[in-house]
Protein backbone atom coordinates (compact mmCIF):
# COMPACT_ATOMS: atom_id res chain seq x y z
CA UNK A 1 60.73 25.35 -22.12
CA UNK A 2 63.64 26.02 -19.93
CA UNK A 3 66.63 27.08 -21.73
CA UNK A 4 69.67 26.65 -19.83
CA UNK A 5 73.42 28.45 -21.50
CA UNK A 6 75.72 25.98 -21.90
CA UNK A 7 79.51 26.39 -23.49
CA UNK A 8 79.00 24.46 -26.83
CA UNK A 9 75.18 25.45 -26.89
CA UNK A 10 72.00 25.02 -24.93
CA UNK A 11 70.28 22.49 -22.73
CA UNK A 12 66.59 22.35 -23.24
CA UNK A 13 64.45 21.16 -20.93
CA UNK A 14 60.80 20.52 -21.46
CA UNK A 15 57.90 22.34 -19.32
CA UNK A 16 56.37 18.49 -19.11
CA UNK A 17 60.15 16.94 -18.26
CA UNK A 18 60.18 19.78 -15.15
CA UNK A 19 56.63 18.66 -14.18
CA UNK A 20 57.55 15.20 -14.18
CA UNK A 21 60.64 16.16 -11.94
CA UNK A 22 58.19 17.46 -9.43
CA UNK A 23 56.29 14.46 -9.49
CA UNK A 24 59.67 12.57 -8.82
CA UNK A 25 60.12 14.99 -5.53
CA UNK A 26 56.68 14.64 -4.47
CA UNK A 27 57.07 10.65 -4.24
CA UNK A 28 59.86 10.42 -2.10
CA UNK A 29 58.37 12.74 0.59
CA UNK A 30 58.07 11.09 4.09
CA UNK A 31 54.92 9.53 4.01
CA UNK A 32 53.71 10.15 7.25
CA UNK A 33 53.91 13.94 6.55
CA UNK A 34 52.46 13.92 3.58
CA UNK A 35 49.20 16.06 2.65
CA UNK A 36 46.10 13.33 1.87
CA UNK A 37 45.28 12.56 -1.13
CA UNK A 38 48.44 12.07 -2.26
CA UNK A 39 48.64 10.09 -5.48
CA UNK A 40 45.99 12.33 -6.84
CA UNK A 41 48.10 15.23 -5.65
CA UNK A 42 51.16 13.94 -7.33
CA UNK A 43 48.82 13.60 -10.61
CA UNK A 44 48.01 17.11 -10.35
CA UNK A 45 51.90 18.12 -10.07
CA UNK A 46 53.08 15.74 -12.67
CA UNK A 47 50.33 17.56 -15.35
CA UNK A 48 50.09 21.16 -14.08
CA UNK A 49 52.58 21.90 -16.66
CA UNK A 50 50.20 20.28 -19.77
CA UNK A 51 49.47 23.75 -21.04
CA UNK A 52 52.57 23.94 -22.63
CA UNK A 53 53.23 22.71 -26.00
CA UNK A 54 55.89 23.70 -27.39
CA UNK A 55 56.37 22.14 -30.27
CA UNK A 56 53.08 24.14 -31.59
CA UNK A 57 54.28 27.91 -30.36
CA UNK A 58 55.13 30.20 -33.13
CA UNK A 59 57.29 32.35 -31.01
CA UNK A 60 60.58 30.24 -29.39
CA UNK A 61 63.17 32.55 -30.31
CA UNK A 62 64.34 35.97 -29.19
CA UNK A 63 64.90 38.71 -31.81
CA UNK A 64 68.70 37.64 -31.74
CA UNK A 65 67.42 33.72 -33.12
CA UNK A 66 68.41 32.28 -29.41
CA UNK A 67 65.83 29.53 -28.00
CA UNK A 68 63.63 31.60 -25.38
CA UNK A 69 63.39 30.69 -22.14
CA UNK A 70 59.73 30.39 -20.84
CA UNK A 71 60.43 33.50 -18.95
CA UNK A 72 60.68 35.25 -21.40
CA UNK A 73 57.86 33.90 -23.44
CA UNK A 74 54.47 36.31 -24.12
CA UNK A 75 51.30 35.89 -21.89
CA UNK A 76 48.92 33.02 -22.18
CA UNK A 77 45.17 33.50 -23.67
CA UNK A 78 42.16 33.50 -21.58
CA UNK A 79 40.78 31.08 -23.82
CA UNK A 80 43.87 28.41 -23.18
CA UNK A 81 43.91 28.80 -19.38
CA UNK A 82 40.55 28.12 -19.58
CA UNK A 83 40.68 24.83 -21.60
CA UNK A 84 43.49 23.57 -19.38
CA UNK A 85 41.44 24.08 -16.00
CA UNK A 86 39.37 22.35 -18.35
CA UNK A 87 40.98 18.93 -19.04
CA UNK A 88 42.61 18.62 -15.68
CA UNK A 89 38.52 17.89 -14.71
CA UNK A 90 38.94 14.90 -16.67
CA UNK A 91 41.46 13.37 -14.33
CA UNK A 92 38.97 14.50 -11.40
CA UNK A 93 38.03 17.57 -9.22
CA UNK A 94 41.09 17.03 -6.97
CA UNK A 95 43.50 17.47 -9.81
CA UNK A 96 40.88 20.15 -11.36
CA UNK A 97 41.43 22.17 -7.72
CA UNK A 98 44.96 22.20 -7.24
CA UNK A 99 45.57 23.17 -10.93
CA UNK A 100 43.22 25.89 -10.60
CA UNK A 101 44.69 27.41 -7.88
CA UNK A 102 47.75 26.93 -9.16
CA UNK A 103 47.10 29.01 -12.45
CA UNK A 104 45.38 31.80 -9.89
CA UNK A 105 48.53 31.90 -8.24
CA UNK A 106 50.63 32.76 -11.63
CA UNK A 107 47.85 34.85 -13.02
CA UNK A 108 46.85 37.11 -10.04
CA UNK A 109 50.36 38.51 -9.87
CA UNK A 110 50.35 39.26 -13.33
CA UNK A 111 51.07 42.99 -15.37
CA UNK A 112 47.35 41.69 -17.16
CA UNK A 113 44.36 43.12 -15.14
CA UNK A 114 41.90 42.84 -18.41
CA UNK A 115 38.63 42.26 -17.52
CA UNK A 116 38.55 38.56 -19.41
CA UNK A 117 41.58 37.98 -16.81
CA UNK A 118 39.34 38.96 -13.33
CA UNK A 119 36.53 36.95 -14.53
CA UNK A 120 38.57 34.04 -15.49
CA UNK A 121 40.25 34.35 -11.96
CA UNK A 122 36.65 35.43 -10.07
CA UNK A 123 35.11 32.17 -11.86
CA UNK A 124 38.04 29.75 -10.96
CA UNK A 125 37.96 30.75 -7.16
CA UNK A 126 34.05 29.93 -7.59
CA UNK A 127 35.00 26.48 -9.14
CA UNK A 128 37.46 25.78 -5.88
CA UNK A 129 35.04 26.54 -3.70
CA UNK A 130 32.32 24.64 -5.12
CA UNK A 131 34.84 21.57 -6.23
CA UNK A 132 35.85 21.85 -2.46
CA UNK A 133 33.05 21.44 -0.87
CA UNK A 134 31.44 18.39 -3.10
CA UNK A 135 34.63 16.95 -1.88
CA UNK A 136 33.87 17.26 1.53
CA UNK A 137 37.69 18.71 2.07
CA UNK A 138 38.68 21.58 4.81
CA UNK A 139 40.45 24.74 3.08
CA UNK A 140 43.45 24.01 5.43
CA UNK A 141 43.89 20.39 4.21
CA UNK A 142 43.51 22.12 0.74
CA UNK A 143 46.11 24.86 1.01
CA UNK A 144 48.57 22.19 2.63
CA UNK A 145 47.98 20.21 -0.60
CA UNK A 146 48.59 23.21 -2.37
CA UNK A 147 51.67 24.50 -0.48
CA UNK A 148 53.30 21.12 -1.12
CA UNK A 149 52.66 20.80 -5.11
CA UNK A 150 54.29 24.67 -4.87
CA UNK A 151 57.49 23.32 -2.62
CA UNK A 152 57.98 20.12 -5.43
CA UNK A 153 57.57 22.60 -8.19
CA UNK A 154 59.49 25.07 -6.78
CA UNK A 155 62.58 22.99 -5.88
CA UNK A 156 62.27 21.06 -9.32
CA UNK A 157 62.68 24.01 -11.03
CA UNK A 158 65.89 25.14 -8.51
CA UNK A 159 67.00 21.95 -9.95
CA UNK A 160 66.15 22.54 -13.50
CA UNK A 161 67.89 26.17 -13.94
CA UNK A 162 70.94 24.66 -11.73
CA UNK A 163 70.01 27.51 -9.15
CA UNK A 164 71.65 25.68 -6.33
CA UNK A 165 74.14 28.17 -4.89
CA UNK A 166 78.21 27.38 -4.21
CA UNK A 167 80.21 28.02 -1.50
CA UNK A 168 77.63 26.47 0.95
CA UNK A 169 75.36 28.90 0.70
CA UNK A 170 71.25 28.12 1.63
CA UNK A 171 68.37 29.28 -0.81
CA UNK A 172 64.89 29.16 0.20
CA UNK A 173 62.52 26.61 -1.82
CA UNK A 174 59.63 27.19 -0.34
CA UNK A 175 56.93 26.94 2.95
CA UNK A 176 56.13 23.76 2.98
CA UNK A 177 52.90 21.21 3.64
CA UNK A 178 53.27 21.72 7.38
CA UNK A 179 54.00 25.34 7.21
CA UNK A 180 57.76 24.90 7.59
CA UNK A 181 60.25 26.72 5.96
CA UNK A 182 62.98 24.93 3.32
CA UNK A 183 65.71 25.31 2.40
CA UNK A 184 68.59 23.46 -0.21
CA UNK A 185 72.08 23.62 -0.43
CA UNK A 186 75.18 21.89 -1.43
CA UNK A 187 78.46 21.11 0.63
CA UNK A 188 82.05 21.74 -0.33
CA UNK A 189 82.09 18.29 -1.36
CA UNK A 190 78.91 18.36 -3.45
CA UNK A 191 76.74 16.70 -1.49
CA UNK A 192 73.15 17.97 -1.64
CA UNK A 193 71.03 18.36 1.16
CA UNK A 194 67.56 19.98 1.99
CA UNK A 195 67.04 21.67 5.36
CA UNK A 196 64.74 20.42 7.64
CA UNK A 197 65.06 16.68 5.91
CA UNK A 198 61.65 15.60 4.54
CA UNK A 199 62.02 12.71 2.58
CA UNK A 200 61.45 8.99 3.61
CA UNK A 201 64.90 7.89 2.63
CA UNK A 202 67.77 9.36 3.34
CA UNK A 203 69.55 9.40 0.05
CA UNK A 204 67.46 9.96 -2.85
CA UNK A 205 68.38 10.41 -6.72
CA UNK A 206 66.05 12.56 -8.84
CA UNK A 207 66.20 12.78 -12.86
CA UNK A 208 64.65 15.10 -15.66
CA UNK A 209 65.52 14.41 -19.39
CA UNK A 210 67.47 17.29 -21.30
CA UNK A 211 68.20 17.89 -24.89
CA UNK A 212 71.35 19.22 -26.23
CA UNK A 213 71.24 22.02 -28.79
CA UNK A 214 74.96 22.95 -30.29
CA UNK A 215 73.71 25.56 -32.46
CA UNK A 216 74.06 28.93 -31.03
CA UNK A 217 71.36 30.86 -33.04
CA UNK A 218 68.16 29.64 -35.21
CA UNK A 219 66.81 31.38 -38.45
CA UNK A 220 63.54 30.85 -37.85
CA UNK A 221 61.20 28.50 -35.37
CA UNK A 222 60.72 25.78 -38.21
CA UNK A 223 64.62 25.09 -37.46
CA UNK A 224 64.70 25.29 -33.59
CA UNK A 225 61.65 22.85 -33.69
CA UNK A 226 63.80 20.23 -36.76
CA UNK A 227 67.00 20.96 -34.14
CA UNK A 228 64.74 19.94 -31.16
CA UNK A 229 63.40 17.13 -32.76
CA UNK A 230 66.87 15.62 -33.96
CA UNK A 231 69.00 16.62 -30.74
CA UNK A 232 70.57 13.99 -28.48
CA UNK A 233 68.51 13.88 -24.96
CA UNK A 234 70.60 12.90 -21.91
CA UNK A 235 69.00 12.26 -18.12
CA UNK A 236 70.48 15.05 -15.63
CA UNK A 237 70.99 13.41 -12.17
CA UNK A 238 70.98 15.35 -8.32
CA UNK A 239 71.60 12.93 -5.43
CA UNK A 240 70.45 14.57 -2.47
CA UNK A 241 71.42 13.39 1.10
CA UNK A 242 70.42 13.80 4.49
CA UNK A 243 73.04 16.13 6.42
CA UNK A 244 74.45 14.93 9.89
């Protein structure tokens, strides 16, 4: 979960909520530039988050009883990575592909060079290539599918951790679909833009649900989870517009 400090507690947001948010971004992209495939794309953004559950972890607080950020949360088992590859087959091999390579990009940079770990990654680069060419689909029209769930998740989670810097400042999302580089900031009025413009409309309003935790620090995870469960939810809003 992302855990966001707040001055009368913590916002929560949900690894699911965040993937959803994506899924929001993806859907108002400019049609015409968008990579094919694209509602089974947006399927794979909206669920490459599924892995997380965290209302079944055992460890969502820091030594001081504070709700952990997923940052800061301990490596993921062979075993799960595997199963989640696993049941993104079920929505097809498109949404099987981009999740894959998706979990190879998060995995191959990681501390974790155990042998399970290369032959998990070795056997999922097998699986793209295979999936890729049943599907008949060109590794460039792949890695531009690819490169675009990366720029939604990317900017959703800008969005998410309120990374968008003051003083109009730019930060980077991401390269996009057609190899472009993006960028977001915000003017001294507030108004939101993204740099080129990629969207279909030129004012668009994005959401993700948050919960509202005003207890600073948790005994145990039994209490975040009965805090979670119980806290008030709230939609966070961004309006972003198309600069002149």
């Amino acid at each position: 979960m992302i855990v966001n400090t707040q001055v009368d507690g913590w916002e929560i947001i949900y690894h699911r909520a965040h993937a959803l948010l994506a899924a929001q971004i993806a859907a108002h992209w400019n049609q015409e530039d968008s990579p094919q495939r694209l509602t089974d794309t947006i399927a794979a953004i909206s669920h490459h988050d599924d892995l997380e559950r965290e209302w079944e972890k055992e460890d969502l607080l820091t030594p001081a009883g504070a709700p952990k950020d997923f940052t800061q949360e301990n490596k993921t088992s062979v075993e799960k990575l595997r199963h989640h590859i696993e049941e993104a087959l079920y929505r097809g091999r498109w949404v099987a592909l981009l999740t894959s390579m998706h979990t190879c990009f998060l995995k191959e940079g990681s501390k974790d060079k155990s042998p399970e770990l290369l032959e998990f990654l070795q056997k999922q680069r097998d699986l793209q290539e295979r999936w890729r060419q049943e599907l008949g689909i060109e590794q460039e029209e792949v890695q531009s599918s690819y490169h675009f769930m990366r720029w939604c998740d990317r900017l959703s989670l800008i969005l998410c951790q309120h990374q968008i810097p003051d003083n109009e400042r730019t930060l980077e999302i991401n390269i996009g679909p057609d190899g472009r580089k993006y960028e977001i900031a915000q003017s001294q009025e507030g108004a939101i833009s993204v740099f080129p413009w990629c969207f279909a409309k030129d004012k668009i309003t994005v959401y993700v649900e948050t919960s509202h935790l005003s207890e600073i620090k948790f005994e145990d995870n039994d209490s975040l989870k009965a805090a979670l469960t119980n806290a008030p939810r709230k939609y966070q809003e961004w309006t972003l517009v198309k600069s002149d």
